[in-house]
PDB file of N, CA and C in Angstrom:
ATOM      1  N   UNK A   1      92.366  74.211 129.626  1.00  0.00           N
ATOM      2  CA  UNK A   1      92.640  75.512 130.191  1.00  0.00           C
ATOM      3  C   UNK A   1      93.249  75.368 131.584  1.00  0.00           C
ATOM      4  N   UNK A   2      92.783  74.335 132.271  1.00  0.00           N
ATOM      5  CA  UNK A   2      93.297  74.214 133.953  1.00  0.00           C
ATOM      6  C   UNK A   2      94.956  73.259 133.964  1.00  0.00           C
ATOM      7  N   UNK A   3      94.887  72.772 132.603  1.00  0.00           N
ATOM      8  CA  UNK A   3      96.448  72.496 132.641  1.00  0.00           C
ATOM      9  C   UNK A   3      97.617  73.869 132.479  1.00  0.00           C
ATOM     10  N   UNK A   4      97.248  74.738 131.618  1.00  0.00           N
ATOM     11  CA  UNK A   4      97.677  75.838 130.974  1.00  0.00           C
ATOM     12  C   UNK A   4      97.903  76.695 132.197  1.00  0.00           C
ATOM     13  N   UNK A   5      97.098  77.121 133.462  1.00  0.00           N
ATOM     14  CA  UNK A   5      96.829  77.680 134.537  1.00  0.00           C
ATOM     15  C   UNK A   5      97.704  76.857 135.707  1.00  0.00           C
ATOM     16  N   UNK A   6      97.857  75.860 135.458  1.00  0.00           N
ATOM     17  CA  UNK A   6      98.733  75.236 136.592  1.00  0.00           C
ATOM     18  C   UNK A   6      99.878  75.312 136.023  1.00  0.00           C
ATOM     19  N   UNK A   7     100.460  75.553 134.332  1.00  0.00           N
ATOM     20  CA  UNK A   7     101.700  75.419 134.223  1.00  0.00           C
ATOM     21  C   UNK A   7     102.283  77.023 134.287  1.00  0.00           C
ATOM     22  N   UNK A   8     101.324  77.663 134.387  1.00  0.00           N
ATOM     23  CA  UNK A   8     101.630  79.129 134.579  1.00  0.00           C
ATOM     24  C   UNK A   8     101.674  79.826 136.042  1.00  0.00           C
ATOM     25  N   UNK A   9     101.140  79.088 136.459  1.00  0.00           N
ATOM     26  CA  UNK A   9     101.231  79.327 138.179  1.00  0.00           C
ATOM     27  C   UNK A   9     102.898  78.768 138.708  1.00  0.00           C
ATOM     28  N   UNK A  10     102.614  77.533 137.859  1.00  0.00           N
ATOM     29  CA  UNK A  10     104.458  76.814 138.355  1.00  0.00           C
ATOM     30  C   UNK A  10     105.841  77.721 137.623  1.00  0.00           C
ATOM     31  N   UNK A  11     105.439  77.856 136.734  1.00  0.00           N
ATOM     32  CA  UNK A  11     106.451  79.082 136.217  1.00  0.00           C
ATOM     33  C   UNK A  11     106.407  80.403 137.187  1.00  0.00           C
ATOM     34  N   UNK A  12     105.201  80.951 137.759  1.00  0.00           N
ATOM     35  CA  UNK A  12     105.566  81.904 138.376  1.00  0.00           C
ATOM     36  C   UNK A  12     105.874  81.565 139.455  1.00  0.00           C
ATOM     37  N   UNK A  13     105.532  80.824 140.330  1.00  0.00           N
ATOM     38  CA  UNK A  13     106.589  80.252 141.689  1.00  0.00           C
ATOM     39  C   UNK A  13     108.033  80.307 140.983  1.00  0.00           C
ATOM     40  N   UNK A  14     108.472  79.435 140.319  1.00  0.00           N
ATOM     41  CA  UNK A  14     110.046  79.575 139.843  1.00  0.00           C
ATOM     42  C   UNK A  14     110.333  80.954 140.325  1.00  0.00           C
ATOM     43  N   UNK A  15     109.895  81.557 139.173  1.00  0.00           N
ATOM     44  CA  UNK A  15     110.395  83.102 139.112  1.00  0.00           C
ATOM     45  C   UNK A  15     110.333  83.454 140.144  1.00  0.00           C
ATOM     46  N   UNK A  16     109.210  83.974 141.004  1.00  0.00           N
ATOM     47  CA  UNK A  16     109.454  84.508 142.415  1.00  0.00           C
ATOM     48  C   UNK A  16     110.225  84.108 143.373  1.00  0.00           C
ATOM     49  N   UNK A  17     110.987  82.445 142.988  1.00  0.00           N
ATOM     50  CA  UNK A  17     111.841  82.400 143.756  1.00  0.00           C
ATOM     51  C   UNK A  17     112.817  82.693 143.298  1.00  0.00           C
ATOM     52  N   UNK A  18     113.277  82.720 142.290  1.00  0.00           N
ATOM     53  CA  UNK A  18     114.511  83.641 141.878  1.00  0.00           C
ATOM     54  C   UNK A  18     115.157  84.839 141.792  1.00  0.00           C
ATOM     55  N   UNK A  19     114.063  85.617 141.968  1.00  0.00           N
ATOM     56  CA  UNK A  19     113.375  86.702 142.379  1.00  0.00           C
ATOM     57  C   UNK A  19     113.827  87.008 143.955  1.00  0.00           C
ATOM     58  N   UNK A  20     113.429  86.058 144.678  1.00  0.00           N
ATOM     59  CA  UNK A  20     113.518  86.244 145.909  1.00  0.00           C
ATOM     60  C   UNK A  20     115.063  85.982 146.615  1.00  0.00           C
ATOM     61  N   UNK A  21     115.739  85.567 145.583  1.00  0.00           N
ATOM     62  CA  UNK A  21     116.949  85.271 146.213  1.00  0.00           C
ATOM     63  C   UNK A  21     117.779  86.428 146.621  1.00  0.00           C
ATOM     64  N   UNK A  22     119.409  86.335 147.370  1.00  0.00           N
ATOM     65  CA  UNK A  22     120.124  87.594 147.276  1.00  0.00           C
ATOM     66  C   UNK A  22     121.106  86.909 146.997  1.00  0.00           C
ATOM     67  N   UNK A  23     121.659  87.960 146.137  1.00  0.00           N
ATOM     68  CA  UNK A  23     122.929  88.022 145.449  1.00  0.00           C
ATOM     69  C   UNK A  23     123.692  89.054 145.359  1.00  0.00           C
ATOM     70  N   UNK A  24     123.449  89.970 146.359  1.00  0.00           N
ATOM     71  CA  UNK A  24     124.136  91.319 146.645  1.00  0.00           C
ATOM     72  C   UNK A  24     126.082  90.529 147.109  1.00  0.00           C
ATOM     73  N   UNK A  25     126.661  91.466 146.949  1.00  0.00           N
ATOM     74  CA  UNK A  25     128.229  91.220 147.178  1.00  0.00           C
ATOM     75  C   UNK A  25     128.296  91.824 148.630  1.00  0.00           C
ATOM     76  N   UNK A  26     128.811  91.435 149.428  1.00  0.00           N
ATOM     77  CA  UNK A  26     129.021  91.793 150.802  1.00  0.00           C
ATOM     78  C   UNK A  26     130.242  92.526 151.099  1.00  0.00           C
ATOM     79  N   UNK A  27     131.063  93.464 150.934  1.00  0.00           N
ATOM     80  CA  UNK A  27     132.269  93.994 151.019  1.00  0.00           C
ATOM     81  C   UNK A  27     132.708  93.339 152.810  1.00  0.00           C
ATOM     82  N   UNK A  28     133.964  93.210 152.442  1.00  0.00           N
ATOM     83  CA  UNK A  28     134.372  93.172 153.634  1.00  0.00           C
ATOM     84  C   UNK A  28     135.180  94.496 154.587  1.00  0.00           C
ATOM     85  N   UNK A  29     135.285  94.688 155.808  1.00  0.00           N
ATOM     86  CA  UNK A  29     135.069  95.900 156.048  1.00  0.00           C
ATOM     87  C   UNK A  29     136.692  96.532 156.067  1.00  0.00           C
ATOM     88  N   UNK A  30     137.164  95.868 155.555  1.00  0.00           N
ATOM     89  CA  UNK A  30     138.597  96.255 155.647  1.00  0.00           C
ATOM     90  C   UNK A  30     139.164  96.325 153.941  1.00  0.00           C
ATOM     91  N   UNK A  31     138.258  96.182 152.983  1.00  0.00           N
ATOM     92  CA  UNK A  31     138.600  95.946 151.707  1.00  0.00           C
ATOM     93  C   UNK A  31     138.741  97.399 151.138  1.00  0.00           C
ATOM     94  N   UNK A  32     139.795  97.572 150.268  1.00  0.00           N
ATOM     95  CA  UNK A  32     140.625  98.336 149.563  1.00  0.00           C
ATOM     96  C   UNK A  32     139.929  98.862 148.270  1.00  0.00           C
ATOM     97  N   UNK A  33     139.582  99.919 147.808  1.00  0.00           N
ATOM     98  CA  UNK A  33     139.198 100.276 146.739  1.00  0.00           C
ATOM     99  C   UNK A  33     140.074  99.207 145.765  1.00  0.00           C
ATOM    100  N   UNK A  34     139.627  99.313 144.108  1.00  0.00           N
ATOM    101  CA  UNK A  34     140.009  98.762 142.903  1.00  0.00           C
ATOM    102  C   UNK A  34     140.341 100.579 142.315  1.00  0.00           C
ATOM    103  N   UNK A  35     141.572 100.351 141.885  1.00  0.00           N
ATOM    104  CA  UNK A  35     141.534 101.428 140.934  1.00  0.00           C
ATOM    105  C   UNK A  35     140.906 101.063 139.447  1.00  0.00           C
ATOM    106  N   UNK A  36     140.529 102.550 138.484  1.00  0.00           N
ATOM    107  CA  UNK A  36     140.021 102.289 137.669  1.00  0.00           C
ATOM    108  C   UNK A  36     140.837 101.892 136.650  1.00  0.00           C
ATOM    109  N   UNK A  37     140.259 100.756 135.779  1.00  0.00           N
ATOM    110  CA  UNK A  37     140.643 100.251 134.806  1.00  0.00           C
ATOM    111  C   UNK A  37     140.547 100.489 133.731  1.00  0.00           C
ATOM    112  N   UNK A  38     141.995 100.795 133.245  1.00  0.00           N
ATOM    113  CA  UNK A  38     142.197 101.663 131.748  1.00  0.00           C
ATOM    114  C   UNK A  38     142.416 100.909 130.395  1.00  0.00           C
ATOM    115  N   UNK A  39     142.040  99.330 130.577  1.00  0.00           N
ATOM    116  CA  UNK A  39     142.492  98.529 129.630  1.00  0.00           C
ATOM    117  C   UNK A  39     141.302  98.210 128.724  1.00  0.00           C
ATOM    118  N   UNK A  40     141.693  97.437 127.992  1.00  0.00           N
ATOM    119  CA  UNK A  40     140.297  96.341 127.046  1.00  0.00           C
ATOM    120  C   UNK A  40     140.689  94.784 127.737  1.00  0.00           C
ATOM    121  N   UNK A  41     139.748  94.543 127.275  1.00  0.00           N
ATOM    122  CA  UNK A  41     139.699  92.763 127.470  1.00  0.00           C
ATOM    123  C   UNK A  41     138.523  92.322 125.790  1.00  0.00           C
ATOM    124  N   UNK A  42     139.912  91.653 125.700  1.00  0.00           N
ATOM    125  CA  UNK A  42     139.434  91.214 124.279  1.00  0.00           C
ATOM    126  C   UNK A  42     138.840  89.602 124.478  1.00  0.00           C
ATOM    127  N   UNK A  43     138.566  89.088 123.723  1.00  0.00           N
ATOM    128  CA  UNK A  43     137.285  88.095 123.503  1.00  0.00           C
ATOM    129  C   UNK A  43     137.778  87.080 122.110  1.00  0.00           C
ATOM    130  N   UNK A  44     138.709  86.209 121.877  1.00  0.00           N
ATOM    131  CA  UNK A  44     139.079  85.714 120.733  1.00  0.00           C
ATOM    132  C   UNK A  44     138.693  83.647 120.956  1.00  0.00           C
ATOM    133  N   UNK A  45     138.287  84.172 119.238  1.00  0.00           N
ATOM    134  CA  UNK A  45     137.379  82.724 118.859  1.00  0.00           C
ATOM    135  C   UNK A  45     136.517  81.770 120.001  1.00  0.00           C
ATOM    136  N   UNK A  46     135.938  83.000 120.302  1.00  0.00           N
ATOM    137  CA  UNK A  46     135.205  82.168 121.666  1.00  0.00           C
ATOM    138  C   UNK A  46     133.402  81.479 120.719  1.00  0.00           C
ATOM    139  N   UNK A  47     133.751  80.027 121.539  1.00  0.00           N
ATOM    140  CA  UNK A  47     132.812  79.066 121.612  1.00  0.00           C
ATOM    141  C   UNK A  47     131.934  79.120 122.691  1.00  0.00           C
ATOM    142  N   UNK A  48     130.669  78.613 122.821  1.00  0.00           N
ATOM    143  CA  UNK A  48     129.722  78.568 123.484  1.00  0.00           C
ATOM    144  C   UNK A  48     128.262  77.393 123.490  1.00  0.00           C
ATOM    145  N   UNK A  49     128.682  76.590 124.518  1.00  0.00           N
ATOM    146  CA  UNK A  49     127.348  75.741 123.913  1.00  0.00           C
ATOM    147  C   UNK A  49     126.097  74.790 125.279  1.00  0.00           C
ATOM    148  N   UNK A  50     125.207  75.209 125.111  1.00  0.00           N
ATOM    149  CA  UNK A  50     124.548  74.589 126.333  1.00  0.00           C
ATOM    150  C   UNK A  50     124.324  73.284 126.057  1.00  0.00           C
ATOM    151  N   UNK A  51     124.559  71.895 126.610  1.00  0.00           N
ATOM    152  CA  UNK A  51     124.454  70.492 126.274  1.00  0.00           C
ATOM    153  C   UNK A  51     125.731  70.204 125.227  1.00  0.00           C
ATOM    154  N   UNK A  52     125.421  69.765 124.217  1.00  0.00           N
ATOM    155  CA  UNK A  52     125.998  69.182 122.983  1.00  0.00           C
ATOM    156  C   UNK A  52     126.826  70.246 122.688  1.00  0.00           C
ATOM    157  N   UNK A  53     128.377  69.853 122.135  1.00  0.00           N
ATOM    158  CA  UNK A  53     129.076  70.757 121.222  1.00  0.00           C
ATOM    159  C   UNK A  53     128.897  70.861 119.868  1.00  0.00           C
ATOM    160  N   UNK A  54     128.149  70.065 119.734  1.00  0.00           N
ATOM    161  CA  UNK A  54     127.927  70.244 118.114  1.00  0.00           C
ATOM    162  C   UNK A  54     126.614  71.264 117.992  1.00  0.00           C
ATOM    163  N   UNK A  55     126.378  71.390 119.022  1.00  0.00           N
ATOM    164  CA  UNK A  55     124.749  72.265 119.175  1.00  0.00           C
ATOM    165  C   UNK A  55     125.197  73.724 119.701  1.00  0.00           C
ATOM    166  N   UNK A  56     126.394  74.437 119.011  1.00  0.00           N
ATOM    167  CA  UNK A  56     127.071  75.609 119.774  1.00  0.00           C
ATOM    168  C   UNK A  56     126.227  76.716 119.326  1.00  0.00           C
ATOM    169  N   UNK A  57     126.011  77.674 120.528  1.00  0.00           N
ATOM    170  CA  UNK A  57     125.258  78.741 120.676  1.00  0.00           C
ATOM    171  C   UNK A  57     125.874  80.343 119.991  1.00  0.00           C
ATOM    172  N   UNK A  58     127.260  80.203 120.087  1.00  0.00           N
ATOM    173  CA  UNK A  58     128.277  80.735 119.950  1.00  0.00           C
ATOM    174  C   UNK A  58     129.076  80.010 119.038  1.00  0.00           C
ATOM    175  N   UNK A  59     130.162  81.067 118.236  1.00  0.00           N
ATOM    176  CA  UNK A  59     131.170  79.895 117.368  1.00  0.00           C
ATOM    177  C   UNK A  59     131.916  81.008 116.443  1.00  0.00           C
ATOM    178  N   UNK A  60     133.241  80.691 117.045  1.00  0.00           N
ATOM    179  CA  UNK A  60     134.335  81.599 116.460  1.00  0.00           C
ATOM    180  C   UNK A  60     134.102  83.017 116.776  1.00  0.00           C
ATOM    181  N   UNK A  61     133.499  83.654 117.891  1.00  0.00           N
ATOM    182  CA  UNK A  61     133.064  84.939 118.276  1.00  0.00           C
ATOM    183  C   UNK A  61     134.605  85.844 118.761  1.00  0.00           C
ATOM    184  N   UNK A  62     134.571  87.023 118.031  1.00  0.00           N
ATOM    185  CA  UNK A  62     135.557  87.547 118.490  1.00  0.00           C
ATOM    186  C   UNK A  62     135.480  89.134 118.623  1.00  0.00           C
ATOM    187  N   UNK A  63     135.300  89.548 119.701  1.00  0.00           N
ATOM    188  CA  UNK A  63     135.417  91.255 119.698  1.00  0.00           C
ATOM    189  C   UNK A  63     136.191  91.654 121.046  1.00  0.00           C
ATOM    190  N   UNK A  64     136.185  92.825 121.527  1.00  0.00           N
ATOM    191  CA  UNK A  64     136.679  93.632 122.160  1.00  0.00           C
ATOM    192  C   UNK A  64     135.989  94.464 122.942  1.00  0.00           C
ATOM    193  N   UNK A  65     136.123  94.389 124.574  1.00  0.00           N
ATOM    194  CA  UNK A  65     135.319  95.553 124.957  1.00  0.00           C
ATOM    195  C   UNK A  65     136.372  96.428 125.712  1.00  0.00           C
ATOM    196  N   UNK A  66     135.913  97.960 125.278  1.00  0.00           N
ATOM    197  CA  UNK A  66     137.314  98.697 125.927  1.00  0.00           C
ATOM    198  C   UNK A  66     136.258  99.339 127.714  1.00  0.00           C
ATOM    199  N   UNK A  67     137.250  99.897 128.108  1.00  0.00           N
ATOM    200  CA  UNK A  67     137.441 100.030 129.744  1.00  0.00           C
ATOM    201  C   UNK A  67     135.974 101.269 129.279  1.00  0.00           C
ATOM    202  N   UNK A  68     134.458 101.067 130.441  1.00  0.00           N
ATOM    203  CA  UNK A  68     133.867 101.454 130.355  1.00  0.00           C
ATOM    204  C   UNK A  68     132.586 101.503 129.106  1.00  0.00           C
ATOM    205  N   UNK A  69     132.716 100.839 128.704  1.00  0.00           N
ATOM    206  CA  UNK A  69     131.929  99.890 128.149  1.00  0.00           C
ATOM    207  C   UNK A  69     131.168  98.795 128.304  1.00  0.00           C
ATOM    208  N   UNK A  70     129.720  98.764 127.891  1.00  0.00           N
ATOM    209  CA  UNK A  70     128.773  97.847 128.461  1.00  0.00           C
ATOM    210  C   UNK A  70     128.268  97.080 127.108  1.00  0.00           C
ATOM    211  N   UNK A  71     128.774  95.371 126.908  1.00  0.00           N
ATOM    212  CA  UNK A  71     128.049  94.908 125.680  1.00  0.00           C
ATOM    213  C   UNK A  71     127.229  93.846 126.038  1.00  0.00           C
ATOM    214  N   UNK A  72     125.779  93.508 125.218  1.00  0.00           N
ATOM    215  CA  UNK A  72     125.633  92.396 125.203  1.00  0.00           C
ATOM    216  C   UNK A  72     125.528  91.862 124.454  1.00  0.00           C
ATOM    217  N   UNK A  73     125.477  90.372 124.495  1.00  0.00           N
ATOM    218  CA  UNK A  73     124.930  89.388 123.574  1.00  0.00           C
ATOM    219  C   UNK A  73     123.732  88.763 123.403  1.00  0.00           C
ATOM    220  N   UNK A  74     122.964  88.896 122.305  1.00  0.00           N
ATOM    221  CA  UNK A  74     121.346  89.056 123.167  1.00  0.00           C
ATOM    222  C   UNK A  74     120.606  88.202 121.469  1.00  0.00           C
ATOM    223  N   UNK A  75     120.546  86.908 121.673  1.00  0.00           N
ATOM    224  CA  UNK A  75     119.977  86.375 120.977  1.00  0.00           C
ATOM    225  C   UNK A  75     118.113  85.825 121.635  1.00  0.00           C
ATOM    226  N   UNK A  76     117.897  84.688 120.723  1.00  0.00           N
ATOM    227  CA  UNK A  76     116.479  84.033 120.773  1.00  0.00           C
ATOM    228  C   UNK A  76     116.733  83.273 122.068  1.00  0.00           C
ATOM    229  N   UNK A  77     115.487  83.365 123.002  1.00  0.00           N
ATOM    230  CA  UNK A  77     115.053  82.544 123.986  1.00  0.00           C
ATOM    231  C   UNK A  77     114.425  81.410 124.132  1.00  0.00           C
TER     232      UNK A  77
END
């Protein structure tokens, strides 16, 4: 049980430090709006693989996201 409790304590340090980080975008004070974007951005035969390529996470993925649109990809952890 006191191994189980120390490996759960070390996982939550991780997290809280990741947690704790910033990653906010800083504008600079002279920066220019983006106008809005009326296009798609398409996505063709896309691969994906953490370590090994033969171990791909992803494989032959192909879709489309149009302007204002939010997708994810949301498999096993």
């Amino acid at each position: 049980m006191n191994a189980n409790l120390q490996q759960a304590v070390a996982a939550a340090e991780r997290i809280f430090e990741i947690l704790d980080t910033h990653s906010e975008v800083h504008e600079q004070p002279a920066a220019a709006d983006l106008p809005p974007c009326g296009a798609t951005v398409e996505f063709e035969d896309v691969h994906v693989s953490y370590g090994h390529p033969d171990d791909a996470t992803l494989e032959g993925v192909t879709f489309t996201v149009r302007a204002g649109q939010t997708l994810a990809i949301v498999g096993k952890s």
